[in-house]
C-alpha atoms as a PDB file:
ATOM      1  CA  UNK A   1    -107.066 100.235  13.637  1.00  0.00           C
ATOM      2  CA  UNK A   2    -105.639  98.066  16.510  1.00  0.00           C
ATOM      3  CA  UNK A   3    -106.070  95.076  14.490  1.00  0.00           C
ATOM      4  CA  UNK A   4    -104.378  96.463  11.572  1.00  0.00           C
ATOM      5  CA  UNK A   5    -101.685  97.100  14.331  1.00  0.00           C
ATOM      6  CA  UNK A   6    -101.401  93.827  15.675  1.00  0.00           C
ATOM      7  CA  UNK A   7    -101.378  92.310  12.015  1.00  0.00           C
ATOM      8  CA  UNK A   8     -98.226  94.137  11.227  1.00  0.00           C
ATOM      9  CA  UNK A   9     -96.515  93.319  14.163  1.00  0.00           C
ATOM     10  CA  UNK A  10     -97.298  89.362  13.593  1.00  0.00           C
ATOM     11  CA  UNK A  11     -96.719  89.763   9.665  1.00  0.00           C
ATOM     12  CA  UNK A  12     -93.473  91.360  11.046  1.00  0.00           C
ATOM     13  CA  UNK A  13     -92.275  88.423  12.857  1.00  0.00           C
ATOM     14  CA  UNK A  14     -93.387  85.899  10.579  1.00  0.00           C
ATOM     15  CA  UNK A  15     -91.541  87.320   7.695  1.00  0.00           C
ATOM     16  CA  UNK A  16     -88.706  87.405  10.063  1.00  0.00           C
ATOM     17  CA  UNK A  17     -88.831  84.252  10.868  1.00  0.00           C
ATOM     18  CA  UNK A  18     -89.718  82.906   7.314  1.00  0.00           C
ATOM     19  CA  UNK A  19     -86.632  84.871   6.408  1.00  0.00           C
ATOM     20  CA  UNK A  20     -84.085  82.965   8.792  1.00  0.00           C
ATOM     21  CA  UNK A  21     -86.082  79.449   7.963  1.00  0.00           C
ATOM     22  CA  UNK A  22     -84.458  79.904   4.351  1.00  0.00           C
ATOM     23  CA  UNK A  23     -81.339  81.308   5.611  1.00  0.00           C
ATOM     24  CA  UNK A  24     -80.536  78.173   8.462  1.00  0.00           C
ATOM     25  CA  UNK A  25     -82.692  75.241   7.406  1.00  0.00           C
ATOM     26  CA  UNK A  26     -83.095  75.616   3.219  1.00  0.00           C
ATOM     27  CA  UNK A  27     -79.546  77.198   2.957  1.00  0.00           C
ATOM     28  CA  UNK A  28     -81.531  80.082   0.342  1.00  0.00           C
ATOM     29  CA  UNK A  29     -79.117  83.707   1.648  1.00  0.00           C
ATOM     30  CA  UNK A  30     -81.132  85.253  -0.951  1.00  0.00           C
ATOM     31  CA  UNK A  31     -84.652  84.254  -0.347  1.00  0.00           C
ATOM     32  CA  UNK A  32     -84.122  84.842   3.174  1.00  0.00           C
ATOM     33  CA  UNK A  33     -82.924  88.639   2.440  1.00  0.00           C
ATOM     34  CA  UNK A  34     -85.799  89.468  -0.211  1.00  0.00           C
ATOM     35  CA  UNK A  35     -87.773  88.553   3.271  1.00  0.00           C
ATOM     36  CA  UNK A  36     -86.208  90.470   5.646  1.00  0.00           C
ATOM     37  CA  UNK A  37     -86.426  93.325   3.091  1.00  0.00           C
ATOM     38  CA  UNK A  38     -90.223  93.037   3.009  1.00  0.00           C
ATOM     39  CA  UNK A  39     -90.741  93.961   6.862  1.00  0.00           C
ATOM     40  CA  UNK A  40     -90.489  97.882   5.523  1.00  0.00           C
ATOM     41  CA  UNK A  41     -93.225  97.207   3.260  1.00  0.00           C
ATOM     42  CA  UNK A  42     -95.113  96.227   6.024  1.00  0.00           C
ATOM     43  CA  UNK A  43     -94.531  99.146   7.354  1.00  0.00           C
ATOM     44  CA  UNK A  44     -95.493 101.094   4.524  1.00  0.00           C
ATOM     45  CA  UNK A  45     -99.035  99.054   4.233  1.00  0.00           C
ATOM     46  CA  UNK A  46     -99.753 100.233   7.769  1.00  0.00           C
ATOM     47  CA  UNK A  47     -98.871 104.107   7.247  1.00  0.00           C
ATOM     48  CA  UNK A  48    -101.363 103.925   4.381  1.00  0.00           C
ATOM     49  CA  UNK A  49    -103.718 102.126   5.934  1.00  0.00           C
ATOM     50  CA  UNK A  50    -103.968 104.527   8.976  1.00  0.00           C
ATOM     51  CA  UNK A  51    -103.677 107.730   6.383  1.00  0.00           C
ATOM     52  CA  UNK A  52    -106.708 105.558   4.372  1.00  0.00           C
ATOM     53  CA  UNK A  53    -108.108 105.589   7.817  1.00  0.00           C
ATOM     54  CA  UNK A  54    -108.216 109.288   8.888  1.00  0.00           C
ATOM     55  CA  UNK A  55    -108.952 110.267   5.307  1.00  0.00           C
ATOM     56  CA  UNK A  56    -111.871 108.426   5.485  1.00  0.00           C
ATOM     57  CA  UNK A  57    -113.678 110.409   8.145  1.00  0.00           C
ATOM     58  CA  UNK A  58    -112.496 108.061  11.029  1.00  0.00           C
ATOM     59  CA  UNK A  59    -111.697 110.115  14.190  1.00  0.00           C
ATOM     60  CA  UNK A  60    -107.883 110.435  15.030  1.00  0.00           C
ATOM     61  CA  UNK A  61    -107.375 108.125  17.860  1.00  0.00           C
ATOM     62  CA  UNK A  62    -104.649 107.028  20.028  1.00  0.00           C
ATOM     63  CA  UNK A  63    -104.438 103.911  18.129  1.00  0.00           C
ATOM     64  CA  UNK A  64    -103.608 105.899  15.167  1.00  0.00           C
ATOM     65  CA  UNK A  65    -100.583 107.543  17.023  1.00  0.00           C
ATOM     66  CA  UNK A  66     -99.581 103.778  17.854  1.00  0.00           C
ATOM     67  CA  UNK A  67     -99.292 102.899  14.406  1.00  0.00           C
ATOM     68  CA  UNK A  68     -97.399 106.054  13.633  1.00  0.00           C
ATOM     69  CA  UNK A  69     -95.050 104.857  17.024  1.00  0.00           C
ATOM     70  CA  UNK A  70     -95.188 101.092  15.382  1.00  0.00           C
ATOM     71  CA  UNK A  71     -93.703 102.622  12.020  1.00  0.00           C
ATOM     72  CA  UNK A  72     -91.079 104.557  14.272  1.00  0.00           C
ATOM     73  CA  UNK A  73     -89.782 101.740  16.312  1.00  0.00           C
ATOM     74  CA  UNK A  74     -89.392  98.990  13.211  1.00  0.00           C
ATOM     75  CA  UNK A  75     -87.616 101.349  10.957  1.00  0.00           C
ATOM     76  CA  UNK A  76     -84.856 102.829  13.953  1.00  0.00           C
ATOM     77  CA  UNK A  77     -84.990  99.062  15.845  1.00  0.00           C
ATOM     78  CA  UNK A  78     -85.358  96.840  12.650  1.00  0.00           C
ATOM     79  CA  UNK A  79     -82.203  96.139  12.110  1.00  0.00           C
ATOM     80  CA  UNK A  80     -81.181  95.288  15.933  1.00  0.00           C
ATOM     81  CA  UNK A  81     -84.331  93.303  15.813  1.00  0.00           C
ATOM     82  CA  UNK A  82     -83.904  90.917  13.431  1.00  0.00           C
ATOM     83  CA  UNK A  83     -80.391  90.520  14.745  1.00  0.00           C
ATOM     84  CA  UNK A  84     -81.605  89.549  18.267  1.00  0.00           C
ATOM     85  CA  UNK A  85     -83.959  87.279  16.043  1.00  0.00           C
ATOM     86  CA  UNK A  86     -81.150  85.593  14.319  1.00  0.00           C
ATOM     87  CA  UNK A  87     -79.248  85.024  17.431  1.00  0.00           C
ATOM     88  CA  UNK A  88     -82.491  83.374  19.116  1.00  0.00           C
ATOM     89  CA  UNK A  89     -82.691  81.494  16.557  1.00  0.00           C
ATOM     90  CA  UNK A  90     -79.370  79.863  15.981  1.00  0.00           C
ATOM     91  CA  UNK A  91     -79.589  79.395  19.941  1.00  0.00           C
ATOM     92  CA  UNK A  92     -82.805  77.861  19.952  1.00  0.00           C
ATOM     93  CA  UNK A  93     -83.387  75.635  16.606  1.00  0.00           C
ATOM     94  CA  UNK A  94     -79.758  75.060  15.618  1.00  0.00           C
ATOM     95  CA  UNK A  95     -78.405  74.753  19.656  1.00  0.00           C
ATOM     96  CA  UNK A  96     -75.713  77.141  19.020  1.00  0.00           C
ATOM     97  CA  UNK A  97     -74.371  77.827  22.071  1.00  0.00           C
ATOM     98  CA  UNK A  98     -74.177  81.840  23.214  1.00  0.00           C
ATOM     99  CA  UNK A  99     -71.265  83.340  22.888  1.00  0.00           C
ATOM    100  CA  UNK A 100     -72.193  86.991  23.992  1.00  0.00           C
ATOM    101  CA  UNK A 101     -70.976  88.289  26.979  1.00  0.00           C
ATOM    102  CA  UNK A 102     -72.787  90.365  29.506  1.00  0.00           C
ATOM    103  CA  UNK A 103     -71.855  94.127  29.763  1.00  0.00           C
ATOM    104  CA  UNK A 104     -70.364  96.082  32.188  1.00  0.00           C
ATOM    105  CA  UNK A 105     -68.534  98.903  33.293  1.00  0.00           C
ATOM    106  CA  UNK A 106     -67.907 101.238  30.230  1.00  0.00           C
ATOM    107  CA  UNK A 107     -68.837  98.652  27.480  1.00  0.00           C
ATOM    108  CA  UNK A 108     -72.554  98.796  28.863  1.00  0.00           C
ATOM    109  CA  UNK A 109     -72.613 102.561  28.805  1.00  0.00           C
ATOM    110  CA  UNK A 110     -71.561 102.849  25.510  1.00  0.00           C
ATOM    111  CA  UNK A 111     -74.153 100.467  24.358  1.00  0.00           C
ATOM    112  CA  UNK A 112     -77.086 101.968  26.187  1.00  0.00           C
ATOM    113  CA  UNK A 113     -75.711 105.276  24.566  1.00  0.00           C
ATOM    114  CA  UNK A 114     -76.212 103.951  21.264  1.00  0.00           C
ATOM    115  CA  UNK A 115     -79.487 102.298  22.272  1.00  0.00           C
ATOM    116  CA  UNK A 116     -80.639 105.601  23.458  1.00  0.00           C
ATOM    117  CA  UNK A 117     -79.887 107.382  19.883  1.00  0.00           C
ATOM    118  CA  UNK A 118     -82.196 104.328  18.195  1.00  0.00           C
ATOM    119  CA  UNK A 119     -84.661 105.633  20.868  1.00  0.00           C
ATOM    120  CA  UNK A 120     -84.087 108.917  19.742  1.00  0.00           C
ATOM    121  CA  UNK A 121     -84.103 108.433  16.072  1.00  0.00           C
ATOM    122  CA  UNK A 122     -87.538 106.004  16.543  1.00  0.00           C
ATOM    123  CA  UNK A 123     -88.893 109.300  18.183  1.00  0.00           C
ATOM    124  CA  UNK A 124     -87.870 111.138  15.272  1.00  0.00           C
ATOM    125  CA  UNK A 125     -89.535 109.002  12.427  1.00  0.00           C
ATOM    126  CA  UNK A 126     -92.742 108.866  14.325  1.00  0.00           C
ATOM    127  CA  UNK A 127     -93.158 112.346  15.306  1.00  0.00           C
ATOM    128  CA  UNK A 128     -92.438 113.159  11.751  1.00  0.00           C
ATOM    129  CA  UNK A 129     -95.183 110.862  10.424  1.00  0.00           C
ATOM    130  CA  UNK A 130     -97.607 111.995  13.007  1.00  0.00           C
ATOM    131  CA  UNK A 131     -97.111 115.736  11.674  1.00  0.00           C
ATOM    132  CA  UNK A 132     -97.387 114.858   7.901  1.00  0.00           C
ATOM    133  CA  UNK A 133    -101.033 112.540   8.549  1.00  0.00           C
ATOM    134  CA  UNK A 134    -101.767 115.838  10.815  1.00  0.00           C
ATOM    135  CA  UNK A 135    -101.122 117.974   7.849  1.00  0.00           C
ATOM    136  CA  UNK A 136    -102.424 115.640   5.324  1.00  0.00           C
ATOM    137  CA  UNK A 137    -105.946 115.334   7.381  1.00  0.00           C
ATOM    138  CA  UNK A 138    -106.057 118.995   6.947  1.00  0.00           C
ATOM    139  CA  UNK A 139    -109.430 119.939   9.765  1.00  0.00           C
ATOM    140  CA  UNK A 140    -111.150 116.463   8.919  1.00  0.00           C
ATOM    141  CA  UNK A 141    -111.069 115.426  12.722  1.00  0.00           C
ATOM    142  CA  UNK A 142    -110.067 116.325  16.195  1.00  0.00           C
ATOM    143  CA  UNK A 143    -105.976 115.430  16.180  1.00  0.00           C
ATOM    144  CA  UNK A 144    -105.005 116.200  19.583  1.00  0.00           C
ATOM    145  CA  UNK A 145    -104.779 112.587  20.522  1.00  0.00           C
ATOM    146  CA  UNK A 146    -102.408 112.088  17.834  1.00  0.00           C
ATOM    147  CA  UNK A 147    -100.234 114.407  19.420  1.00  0.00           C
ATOM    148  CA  UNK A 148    -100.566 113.186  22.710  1.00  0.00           C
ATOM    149  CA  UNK A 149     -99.087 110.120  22.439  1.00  0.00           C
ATOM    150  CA  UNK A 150     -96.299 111.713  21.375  1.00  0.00           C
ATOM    151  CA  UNK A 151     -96.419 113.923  24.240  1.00  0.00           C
ATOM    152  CA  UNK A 152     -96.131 110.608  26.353  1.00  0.00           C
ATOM    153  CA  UNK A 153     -93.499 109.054  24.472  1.00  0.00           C
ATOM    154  CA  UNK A 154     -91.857 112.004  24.780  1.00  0.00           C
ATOM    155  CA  UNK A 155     -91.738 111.645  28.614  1.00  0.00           C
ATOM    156  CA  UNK A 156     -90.883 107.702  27.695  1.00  0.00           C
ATOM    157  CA  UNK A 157     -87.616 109.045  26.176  1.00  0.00           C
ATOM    158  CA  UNK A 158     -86.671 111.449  29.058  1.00  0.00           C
ATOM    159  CA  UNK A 159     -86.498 108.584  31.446  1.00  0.00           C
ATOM    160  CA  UNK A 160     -84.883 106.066  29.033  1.00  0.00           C
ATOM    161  CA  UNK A 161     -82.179 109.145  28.581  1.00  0.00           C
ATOM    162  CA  UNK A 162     -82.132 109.348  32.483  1.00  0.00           C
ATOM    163  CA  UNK A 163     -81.279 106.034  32.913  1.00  0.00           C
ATOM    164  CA  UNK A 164     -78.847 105.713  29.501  1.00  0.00           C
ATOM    165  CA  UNK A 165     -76.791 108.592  30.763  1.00  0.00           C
ATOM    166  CA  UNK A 166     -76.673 107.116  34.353  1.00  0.00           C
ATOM    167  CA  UNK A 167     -74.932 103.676  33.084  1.00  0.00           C
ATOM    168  CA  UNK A 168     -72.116 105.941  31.969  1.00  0.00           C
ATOM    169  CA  UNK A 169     -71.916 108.319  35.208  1.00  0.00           C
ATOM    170  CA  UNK A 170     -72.373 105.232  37.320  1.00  0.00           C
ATOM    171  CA  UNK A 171     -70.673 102.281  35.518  1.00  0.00           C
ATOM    172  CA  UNK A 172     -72.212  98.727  36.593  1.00  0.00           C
ATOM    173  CA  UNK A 173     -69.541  96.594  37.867  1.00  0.00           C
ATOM    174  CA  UNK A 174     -68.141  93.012  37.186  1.00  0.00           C
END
């Protein structure tokens, strides 16, 4: 299961980066979309590879719950991801210099706020898929570790809220 993990994740950046090769280098907008459009499908492999999995007779594990997390994070962060990609990449291959500005004050609230609600929705989407391959295993195996990684996450989000809230309570400065 771990390896079906880490194969997404590297199948995930190379059809990122395959995606902004034939938007930068090959000039091809639309070759490099239909590429950035398959990193859901790899998401979708995974989910039915891990349901395949549990279906099977294969005891839930917590590597199971870390594909469910996986799923979570690529759908809610997918979109900032392949943005920071794009900027990397400009900065990196084409030596475009960086024009962003570091945050502060108010400004760096506001964008931990919003980070926080990708958090939150990432949550969402996993715990959700972890409850329907609970229900969809039905009493074939043990599921409690399934739920306690979300238990941890859980705990994961509570201090990333902590800290979100406290950037706009106690605004960095200049």
């Amino acid at each position: 299961m771990i390896a079906w993990i880490i194969t997404a994740e590297i199948a995930f950046w190379i059809v990122i980066l395959l995606g902004l090769i034939c938007r930068y280098r090959f000039k091809k907008t639309t070759l490099s979309i239909v590429f950035f459009a398959l990193t859901p499908v790899i998401d979708l492999i995974l989910i039915g590879l891990t349901v395949l999995d549990l279906r099977a007779g294969t005891p839930a594990s917590t590597s199971h719950g870390i594909a469910a997390v996986y799923i979570g994070v690529s759908i809610a962060y997918g979109k900032t991801m392949i943005a920071w990609a794009d900027e990397k990449f400009q900065q990196w291959f084409l030596k475009r210099p960086l024009d962003k500005k570091r945050r502060t004050g108010l400004a760096k609230g506001i964008h931990e706020m919003k980070m926080l609600g990708l958090h939150v929705i990432a949550y969402a989407i996993s715990a959700s898929l972890l409850y329907a391959m609970i229900v969809f295993i039905g009493q074939l195996t043990d599921t409690s570790s399934l739920l306690q990684v979300m238990k941890v996450w859980g705990i994961v989000l509570i201090v990333d809220a902590v800290i979100s809230i406290s950037y706009l309570i106690f605004p960095s400065k200049k």
